[in-house]
Protein backbone atom coordinates (compact mmCIF):
# COMPACT_ATOMS: atom_id res chain seq x y z
CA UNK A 1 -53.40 -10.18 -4.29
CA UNK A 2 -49.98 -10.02 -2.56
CA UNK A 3 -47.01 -10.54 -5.49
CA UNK A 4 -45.33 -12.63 -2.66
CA UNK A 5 -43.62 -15.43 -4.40
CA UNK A 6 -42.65 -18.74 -2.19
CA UNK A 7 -39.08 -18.58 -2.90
CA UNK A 8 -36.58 -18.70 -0.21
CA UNK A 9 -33.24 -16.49 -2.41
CA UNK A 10 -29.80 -18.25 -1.13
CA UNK A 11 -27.47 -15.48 0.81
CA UNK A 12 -26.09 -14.53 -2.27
CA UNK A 13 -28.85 -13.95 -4.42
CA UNK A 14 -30.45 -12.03 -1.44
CA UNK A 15 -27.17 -9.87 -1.39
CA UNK A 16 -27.83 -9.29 -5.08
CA UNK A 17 -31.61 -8.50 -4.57
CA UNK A 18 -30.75 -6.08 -1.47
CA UNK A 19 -28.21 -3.90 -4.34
CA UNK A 20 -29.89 -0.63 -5.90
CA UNK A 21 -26.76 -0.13 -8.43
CA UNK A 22 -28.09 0.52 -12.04
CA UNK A 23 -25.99 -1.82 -13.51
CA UNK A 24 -25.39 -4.98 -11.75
CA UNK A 25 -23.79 -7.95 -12.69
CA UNK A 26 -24.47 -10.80 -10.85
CA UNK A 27 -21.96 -14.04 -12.52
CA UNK A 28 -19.56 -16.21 -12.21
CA UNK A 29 -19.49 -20.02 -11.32
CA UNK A 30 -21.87 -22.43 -12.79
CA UNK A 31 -25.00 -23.51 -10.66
CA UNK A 32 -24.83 -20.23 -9.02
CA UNK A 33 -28.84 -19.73 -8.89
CA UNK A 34 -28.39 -16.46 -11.71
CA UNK A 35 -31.42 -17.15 -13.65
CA UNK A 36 -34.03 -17.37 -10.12
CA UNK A 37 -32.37 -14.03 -9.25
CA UNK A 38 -33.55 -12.23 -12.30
CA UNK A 39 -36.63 -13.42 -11.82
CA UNK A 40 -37.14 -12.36 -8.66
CA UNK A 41 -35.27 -9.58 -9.03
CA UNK A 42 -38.22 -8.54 -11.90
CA UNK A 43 -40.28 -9.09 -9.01
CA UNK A 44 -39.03 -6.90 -6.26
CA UNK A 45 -39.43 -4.37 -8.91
CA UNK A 46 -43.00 -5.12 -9.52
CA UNK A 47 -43.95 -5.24 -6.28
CA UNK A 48 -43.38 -1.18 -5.85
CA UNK A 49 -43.99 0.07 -9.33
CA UNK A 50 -46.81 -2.49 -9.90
CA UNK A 51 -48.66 -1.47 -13.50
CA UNK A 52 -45.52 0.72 -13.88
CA UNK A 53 -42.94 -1.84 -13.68
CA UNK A 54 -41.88 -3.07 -17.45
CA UNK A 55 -39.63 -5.34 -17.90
CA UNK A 56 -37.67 -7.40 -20.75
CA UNK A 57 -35.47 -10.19 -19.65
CA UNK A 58 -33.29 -11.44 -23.37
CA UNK A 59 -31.30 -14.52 -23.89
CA UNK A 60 -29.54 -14.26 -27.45
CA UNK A 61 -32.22 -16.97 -28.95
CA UNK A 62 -35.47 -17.93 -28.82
CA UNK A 63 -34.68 -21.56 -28.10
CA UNK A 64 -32.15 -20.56 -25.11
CA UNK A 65 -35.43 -19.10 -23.70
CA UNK A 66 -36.77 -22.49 -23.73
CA UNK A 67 -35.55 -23.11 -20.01
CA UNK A 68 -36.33 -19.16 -18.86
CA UNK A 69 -40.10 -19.96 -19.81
CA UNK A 70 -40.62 -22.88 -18.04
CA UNK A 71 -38.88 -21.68 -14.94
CA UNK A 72 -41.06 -18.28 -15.19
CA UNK A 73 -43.68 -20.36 -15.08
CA UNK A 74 -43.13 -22.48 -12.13
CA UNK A 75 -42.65 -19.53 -10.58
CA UNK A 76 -45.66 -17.12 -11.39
CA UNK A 77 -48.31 -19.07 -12.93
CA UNK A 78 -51.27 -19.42 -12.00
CA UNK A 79 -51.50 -17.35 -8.97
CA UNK A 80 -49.41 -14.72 -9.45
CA UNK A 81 -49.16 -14.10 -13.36
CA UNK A 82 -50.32 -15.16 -16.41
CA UNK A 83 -48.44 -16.26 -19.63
CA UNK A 84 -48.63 -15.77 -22.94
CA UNK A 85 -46.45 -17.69 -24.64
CA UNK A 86 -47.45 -16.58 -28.14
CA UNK A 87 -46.32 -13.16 -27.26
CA UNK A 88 -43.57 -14.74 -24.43
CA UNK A 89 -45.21 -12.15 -21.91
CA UNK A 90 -45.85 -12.61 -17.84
CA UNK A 91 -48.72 -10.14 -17.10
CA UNK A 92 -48.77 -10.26 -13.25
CA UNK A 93 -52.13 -8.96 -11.15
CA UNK A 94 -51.28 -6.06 -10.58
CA UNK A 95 -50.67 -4.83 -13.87
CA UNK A 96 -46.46 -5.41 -14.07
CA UNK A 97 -45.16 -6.80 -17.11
CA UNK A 98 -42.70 -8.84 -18.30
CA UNK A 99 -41.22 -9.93 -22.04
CA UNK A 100 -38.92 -12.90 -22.47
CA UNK A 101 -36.84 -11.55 -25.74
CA UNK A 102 -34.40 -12.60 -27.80
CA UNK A 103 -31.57 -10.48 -29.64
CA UNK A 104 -29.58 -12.78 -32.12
CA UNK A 105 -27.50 -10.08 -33.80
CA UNK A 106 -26.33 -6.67 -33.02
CA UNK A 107 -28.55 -5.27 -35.92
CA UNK A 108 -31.79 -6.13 -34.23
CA UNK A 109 -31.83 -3.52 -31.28
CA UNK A 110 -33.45 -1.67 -33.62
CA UNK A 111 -36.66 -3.84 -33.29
CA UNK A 112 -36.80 -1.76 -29.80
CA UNK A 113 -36.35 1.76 -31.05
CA UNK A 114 -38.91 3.47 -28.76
CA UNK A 115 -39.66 1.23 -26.65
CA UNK A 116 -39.10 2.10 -23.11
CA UNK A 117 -38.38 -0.18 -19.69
CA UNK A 118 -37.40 0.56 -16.49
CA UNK A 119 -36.09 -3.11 -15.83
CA UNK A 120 -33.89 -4.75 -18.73
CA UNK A 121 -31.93 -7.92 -18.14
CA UNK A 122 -29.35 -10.06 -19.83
CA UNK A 123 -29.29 -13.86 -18.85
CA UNK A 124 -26.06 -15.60 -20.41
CA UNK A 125 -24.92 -11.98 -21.62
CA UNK A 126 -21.17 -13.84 -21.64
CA UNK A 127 -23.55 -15.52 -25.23
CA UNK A 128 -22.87 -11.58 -26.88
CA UNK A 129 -19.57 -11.47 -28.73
CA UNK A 130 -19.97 -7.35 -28.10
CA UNK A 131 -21.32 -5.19 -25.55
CA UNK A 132 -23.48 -3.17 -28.53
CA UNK A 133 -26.68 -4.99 -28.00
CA UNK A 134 -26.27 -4.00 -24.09
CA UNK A 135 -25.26 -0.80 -24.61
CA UNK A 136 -28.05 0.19 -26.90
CA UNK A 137 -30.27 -0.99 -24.74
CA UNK A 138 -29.21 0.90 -22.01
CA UNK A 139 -31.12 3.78 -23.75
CA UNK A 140 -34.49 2.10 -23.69
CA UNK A 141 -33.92 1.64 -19.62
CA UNK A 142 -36.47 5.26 -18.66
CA UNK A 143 -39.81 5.18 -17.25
CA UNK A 144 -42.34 7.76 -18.03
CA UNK A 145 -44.23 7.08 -14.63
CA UNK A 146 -40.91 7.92 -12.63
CA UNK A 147 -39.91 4.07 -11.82
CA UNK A 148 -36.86 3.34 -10.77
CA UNK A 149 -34.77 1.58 -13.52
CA UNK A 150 -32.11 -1.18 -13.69
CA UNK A 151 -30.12 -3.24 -15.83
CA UNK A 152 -29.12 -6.80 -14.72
CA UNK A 153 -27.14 -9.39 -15.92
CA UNK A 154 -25.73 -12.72 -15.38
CA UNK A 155 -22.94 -14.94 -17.21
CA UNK A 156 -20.23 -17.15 -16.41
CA UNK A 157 -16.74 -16.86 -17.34
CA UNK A 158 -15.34 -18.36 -21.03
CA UNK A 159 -18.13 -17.28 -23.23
CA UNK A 160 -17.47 -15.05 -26.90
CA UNK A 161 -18.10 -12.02 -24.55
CA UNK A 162 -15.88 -12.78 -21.60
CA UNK A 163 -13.38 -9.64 -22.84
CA UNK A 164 -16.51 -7.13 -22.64
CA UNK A 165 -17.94 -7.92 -19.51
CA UNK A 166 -14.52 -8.76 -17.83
CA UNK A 167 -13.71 -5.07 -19.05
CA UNK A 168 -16.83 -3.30 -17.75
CA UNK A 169 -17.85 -5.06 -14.61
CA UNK A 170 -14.60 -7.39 -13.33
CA UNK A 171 -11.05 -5.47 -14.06
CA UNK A 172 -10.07 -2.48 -11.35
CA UNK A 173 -13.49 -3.48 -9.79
CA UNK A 174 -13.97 -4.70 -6.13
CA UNK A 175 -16.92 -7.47 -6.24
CA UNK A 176 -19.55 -6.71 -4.40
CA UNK A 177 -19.10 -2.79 -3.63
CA UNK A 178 -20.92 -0.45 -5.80
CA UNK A 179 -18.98 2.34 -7.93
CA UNK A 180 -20.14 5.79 -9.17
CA UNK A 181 -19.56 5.75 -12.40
CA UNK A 182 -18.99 9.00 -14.32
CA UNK A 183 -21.17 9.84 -17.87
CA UNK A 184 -19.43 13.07 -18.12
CA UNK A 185 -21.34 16.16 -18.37
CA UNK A 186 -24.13 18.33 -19.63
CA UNK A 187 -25.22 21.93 -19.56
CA UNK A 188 -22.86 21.81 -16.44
CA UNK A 189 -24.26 19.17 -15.15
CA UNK A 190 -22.35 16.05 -13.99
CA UNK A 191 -23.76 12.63 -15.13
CA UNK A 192 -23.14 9.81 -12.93
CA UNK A 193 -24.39 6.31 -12.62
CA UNK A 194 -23.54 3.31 -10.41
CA UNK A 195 -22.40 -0.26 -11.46
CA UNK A 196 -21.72 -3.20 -9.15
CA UNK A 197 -20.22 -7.30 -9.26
CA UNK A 198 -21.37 -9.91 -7.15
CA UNK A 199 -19.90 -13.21 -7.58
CA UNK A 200 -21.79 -15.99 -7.43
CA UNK A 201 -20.51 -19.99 -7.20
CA UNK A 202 -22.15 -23.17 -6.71
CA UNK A 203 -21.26 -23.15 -3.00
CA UNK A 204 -23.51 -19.99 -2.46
CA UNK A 205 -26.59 -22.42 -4.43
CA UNK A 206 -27.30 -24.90 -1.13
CA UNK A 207 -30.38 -25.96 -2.72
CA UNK A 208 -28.36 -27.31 -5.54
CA UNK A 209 -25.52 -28.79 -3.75
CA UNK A 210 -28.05 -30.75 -1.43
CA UNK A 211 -30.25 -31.68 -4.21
CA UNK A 212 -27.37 -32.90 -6.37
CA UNK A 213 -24.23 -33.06 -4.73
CA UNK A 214 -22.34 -34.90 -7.85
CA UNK A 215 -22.64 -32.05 -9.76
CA UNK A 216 -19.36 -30.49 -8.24
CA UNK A 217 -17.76 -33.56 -9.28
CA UNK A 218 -18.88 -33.34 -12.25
CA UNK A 219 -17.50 -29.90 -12.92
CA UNK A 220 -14.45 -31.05 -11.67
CA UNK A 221 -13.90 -33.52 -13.99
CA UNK A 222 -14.25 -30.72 -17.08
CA UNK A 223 -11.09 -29.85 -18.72
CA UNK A 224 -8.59 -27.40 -16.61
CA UNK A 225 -9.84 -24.16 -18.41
CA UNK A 226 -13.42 -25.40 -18.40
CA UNK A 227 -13.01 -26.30 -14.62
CA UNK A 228 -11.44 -22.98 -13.25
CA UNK A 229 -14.37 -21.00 -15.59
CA UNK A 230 -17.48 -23.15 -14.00
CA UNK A 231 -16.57 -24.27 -11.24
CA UNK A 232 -14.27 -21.49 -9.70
CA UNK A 233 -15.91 -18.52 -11.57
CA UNK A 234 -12.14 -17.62 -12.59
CA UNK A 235 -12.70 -14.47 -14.90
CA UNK A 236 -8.56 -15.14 -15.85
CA UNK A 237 -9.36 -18.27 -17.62
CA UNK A 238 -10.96 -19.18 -21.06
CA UNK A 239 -10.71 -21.40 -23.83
CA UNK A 240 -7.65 -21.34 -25.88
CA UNK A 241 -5.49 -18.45 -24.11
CA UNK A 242 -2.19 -18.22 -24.81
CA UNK A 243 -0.82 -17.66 -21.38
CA UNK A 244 -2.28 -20.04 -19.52
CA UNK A 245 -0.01 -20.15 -16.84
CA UNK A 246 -0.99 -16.65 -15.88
CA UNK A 247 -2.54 -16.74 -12.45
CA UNK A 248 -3.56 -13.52 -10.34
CA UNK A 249 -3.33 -15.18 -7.20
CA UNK A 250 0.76 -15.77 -8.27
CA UNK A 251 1.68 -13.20 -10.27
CA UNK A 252 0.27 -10.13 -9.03
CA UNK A 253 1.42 -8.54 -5.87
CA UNK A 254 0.88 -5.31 -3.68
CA UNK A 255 3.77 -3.02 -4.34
CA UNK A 256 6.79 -3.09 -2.06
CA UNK A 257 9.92 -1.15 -2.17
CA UNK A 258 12.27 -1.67 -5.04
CA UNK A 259 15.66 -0.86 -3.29
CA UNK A 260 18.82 -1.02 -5.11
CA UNK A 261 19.33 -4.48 -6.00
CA UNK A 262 16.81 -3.89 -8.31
CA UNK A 263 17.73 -2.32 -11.90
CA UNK A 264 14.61 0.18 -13.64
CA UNK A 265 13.86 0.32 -17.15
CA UNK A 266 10.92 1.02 -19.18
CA UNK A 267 9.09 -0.50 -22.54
CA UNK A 268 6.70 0.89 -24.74
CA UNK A 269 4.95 0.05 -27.72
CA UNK A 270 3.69 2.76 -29.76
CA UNK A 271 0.05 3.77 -30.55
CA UNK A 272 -1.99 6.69 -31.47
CA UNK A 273 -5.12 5.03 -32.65
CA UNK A 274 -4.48 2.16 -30.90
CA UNK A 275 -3.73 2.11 -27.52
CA UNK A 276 0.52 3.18 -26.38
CA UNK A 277 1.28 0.70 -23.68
CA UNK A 278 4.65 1.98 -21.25
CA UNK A 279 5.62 -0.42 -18.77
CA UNK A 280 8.24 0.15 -15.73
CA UNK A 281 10.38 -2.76 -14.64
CA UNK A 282 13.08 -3.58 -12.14
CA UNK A 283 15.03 -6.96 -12.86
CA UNK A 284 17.31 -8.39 -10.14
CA UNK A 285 20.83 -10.21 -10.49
CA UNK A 286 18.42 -13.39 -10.26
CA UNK A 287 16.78 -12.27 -13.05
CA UNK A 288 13.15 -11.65 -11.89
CA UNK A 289 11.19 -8.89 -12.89
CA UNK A 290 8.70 -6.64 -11.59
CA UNK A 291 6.29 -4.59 -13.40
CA UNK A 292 6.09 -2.36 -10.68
CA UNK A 293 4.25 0.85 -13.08
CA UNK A 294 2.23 0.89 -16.15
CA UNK A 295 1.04 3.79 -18.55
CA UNK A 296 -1.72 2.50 -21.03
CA UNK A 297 -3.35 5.04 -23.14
CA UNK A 298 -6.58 3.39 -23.65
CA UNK A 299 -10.02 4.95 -23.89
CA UNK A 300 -11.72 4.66 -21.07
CA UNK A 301 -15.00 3.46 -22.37
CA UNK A 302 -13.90 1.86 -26.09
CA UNK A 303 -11.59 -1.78 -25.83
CA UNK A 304 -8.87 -1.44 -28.18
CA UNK A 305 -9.19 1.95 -28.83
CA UNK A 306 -6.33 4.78 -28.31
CA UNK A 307 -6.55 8.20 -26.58
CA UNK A 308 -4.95 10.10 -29.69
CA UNK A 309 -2.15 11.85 -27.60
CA UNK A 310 0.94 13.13 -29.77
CA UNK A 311 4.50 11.53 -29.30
CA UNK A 312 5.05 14.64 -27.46
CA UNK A 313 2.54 14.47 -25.03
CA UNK A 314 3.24 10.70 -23.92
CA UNK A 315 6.85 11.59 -24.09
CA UNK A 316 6.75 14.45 -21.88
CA UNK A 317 4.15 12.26 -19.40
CA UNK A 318 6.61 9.18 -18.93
CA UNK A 319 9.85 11.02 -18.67
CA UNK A 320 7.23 12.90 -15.65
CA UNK A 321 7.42 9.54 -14.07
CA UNK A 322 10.61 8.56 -15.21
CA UNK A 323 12.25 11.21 -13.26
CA UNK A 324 10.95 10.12 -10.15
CA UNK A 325 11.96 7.00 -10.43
CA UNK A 326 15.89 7.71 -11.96
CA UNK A 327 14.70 5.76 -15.17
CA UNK A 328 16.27 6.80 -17.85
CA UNK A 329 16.05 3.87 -20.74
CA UNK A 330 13.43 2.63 -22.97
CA UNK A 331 13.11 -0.67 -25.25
CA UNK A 332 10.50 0.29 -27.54
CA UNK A 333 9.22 -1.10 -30.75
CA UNK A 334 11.60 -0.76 -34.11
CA UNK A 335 9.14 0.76 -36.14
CA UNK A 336 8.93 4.13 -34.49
CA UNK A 337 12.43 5.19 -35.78
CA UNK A 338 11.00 4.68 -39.37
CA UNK A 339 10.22 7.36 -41.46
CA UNK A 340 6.51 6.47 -41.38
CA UNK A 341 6.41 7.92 -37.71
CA UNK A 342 7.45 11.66 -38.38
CA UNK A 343 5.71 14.43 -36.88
CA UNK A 344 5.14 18.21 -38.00
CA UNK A 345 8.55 18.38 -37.69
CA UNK A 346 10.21 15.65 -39.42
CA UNK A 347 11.21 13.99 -36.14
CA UNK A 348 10.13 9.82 -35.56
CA UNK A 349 8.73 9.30 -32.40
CA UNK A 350 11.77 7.97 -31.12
CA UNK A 351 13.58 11.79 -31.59
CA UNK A 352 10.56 12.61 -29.68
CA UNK A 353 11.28 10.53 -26.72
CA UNK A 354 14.91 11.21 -26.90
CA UNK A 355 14.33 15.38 -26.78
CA UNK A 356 12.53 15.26 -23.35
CA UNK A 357 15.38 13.05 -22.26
CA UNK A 358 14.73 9.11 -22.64
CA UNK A 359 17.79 7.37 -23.98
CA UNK A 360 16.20 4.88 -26.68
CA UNK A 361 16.82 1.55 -27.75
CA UNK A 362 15.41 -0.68 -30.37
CA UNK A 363 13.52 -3.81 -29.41
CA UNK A 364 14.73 -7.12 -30.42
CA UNK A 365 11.15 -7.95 -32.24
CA UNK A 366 10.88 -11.92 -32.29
CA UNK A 367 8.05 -12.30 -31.98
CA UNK A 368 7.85 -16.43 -31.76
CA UNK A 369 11.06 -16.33 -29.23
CA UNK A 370 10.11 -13.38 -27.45
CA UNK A 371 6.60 -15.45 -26.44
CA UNK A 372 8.41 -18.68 -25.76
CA UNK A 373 10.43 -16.66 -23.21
CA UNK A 374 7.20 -15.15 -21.78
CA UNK A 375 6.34 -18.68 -21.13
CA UNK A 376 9.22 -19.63 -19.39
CA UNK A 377 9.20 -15.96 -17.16
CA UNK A 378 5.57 -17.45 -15.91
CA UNK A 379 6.39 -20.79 -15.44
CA UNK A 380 9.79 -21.08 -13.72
CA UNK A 381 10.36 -20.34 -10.29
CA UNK A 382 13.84 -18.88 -7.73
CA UNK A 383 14.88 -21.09 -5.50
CA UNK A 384 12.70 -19.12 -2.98
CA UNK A 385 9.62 -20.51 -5.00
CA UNK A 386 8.72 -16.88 -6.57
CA UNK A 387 7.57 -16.41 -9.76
CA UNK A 388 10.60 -14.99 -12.32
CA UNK A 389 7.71 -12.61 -13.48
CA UNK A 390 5.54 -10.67 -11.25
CA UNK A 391 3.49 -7.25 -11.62
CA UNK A 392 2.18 -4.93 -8.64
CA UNK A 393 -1.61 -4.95 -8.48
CA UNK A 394 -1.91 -1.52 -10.07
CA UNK A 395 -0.89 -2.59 -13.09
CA UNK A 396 -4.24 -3.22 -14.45
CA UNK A 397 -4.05 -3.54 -18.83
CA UNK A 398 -1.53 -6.41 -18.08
CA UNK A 399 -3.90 -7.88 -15.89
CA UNK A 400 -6.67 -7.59 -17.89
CA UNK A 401 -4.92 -8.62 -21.19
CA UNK A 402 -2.37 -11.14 -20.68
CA UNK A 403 -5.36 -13.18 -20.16
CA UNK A 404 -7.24 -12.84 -22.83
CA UNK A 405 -4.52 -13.50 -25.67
CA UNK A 406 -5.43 -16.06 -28.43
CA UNK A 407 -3.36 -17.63 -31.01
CA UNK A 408 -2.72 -16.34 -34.36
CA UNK A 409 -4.68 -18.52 -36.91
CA UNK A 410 -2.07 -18.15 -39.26
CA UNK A 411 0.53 -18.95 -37.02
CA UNK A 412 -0.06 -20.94 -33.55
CA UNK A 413 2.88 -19.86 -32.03
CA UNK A 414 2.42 -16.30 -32.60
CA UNK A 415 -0.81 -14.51 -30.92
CA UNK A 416 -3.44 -12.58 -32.83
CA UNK A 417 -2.73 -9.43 -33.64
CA UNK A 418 -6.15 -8.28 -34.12
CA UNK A 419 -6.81 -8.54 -30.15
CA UNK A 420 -5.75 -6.12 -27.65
CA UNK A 421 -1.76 -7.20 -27.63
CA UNK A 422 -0.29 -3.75 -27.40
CA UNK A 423 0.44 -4.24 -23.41
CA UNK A 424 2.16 -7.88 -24.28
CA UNK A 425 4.26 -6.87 -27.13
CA UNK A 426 5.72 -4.15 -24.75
CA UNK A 427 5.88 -6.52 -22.15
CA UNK A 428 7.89 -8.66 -24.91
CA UNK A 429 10.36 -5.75 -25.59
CA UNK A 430 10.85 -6.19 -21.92
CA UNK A 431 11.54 -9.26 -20.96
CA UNK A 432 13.90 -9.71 -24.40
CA UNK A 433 15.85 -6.65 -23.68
CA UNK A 434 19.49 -6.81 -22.42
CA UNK A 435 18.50 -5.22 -18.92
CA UNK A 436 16.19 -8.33 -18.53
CA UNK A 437 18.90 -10.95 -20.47
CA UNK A 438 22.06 -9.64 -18.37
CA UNK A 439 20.87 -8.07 -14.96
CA UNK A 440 24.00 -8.30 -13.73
CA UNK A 441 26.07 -6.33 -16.00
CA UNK A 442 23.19 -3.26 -15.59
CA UNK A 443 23.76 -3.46 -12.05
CA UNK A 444 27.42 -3.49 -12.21
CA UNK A 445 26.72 -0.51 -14.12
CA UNK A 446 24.80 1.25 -11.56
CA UNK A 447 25.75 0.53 -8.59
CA UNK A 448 29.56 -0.35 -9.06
CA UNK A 449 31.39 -3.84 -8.38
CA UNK A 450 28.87 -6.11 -7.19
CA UNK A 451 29.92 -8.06 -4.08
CA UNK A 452 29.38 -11.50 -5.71
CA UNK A 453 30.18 -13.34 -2.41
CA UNK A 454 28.02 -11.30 0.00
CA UNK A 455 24.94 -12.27 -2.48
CA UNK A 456 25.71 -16.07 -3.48
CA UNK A 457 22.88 -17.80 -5.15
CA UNK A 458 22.56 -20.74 -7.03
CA UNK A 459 19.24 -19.52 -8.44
CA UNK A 460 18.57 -19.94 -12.36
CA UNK A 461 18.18 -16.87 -14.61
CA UNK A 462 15.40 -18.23 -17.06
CA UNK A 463 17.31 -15.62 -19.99
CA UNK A 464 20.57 -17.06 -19.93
């Protein structure tokens, strides 16, 4: 019998059906038809590999699987699989398989320790405060038999694992291209895989929107955050950020030319184990700055996790860039002059910057001031109607972690300091530095007299 279901996949779930990456993540809006796709998406699989296509499909309970069953059902049963729903197992006719699972806790991958799949899916993965349960999965996606294997999942912006899968699938990723990703290497052998984003929204679900078209309005009414999450799929936006008047369609820009009415500087906060965060900046007699350059020494795979380089080496890397650019001065956090930062030589890090040729400065470090004036950079506008803070598009860890700042819970006008916040206390040393509080008198500097009547403004400078 033909595995043929009657299901008619909206344009984007055929789009999504139609990818061969490894790892695809198909999310976004509420209502976006996620679930039907990973169904089907079993099913294309089955179709080819028949007895050889295995498959396990988890939700992070047993009673979120509630609404997976019965769709399953509707779906396969009677004429195209059967159902066990002691075991939660589709057996279709021709022999494919396929568990509904649940993995509560990060501890319980082990339950799967040789098993093997060559189709593993996530529905709600945004439900997993980590990407460990993924991950570890990931090595149970092989087939014996030689079928081809995937990983799929689905989610919607907000949930405890919005940083994870923002990280891995979203941030310095096109939606719906598909990336070669590089594994590294073995016995000189490159290891590569592929990994892909397709969006999905309620306006791609027409089935939905004709079947119940107050469900938009609905989502509309939701609170702001809960509105731009579900109903826009807005991977920027969650409960309880800090900057919430961050938005990528404002704030970050392609780069332009930064001529000489613009005055460069650069910001750092120090880490080793943690992740050193360098931003460039021009400011303007207005005011408004640009990041126009970032140097983040994250690892490339690990959140929140540093690349180990030596004072030395990031020194010698930025003043690389510096040069070319005819920056010369750094704001960077106080505590590197301490004599807690020494290396094999007795010199702080801040010697170390200073011997390649930075001129150094200490940070003013208020911390509650310097985020009220982050605020105000976001919010307020030039008379031309541009934001007062802006960042080129290649500036990806402030992109990626401006938004996902949360308040202290000691403290709810200070942000947690157990999240990613190496990239906003820089951009803090920034934006509370004198370069950024007096433009004018670094231009003057610079260039000369300034010709106050040739560039007349009645524009507000948010740090005054």
């Amino acid at each position: 019998m033909s595995l043929n279901v009657i299901w008619k996949p909206q344009p984007k779930q055929e789009l999504a059906l139609q990818c061969p990456a490894f790892e695809l993540f198909f999310g976004g809006a509420a209502g976006g038809g996620k679930s039907d796709f990973l169904f089907m998406d079993f099913v294309s699989v089955a179709k080819i590999w028949k007895k050889h296509a295995r498959g396990i499909l988890f939700r992070r309970t047993y009673p979120e699987l509630e609404e997976l069953e019965l769709r399953g059902i509707e779906l396969f049963v009677p004429h195209y699989a059967k159902y066990n729903s002691n075991k939660h197992k589709f057996t279709f006719v021709n022999g494919a398989t396929l568990k509904l699972r649940s993995l509560e806790r990060d501890e319980d991958v082990i339950k799967y320790q040789g098993h093997q799949y060559n189709w593993i899916a996530f529905d709600e993965a945004g439900n997993y405060p980590s990407d460990y349960p993924y991950r570890y999965m990931m090595s149970r996606c092989r087939s014996a038999a030689g079928a081809d294997c995937y990983m799929r999942l689905t989610a919607n912006p907000g949930g405890v694992g919005h940083a994870w899968l923002k990280q891995r699938f979203i941030d310095g990723f096109i939606p719906n291209r598909i990336y070669t990703i590089s594994e590294g290497e073995r016995d000189g052998v490159k290891l590569e895989s592929t990994r892909c984003f397709i969006p999905s929204r309620i306006d791609d679900n027409k089935v939905l929107m004709s079947n119940d078209p107050m469900y938009v309005a609905r989502l509309s009414a939701l609170p702001e955050h809960m509105r731009r999450a579900l109903l826009d799929g807005d991977w920027n936006v969650f409960a309880g950020q800090v900057f919430e008047e961050f938005r990528v369609e404002r704030h970050v820009i392609k780069p332009f030319t930064l001529d000489g009415e613009w005055y460069k500087f650069a910001s750092m906060d120090w880490g080793y184990s943690k992740p050193a965060s360098i931003g460039f900046w021009a400011v303007n007699r207005q005011g408004r700055m640009i990041r126009y350059r970032e140097l983040y020494y994250c690892h490339p795979t690990e959140m929140n996790t540093g690349m180990k380089k030596t004072a030395e080496e990031v020194a010698k890397e930025s003043w690389n860039y510096a040069i070319f650019d005819g920056v010369n001065e750094m704001v960077a956090d106080p505590a590197i002059w301490g004599p807690n930062q020494l290396n094999k030589d007795g010199r702080t890090i801040a010697e170390e910057f200073e011997s390649v040729g930075w001129k150094m400065e200490k940070a003013d470090n208020d911390r509650i001031n310097g985020w009220a004036m982050l605020h105000t950079m976001l919010k307020s506008e030039t008379e031309e109607g541009l934001p007062y803070l802006q960042v080129f598009d290649t500036c990806t860890a402030f992109i990626r972690t401006i938004p996902m700042m949360l308040p202290s819970k000691l403290n709810p006008e200070d942000i947690d300091t157990d999240l990613e916040d190496h990239c906003p206390d820089e951009v803090r040393y920034a934006i509370m530095s004198r370069f950024a509080k007096h433009p004018t008198n670094a231009l003057m500097k610079k260039n000369g007299q300034w010709n106050f009547k040739s560039k007349a403004t009645t524009s507000w400078n948010p740090l005054n």
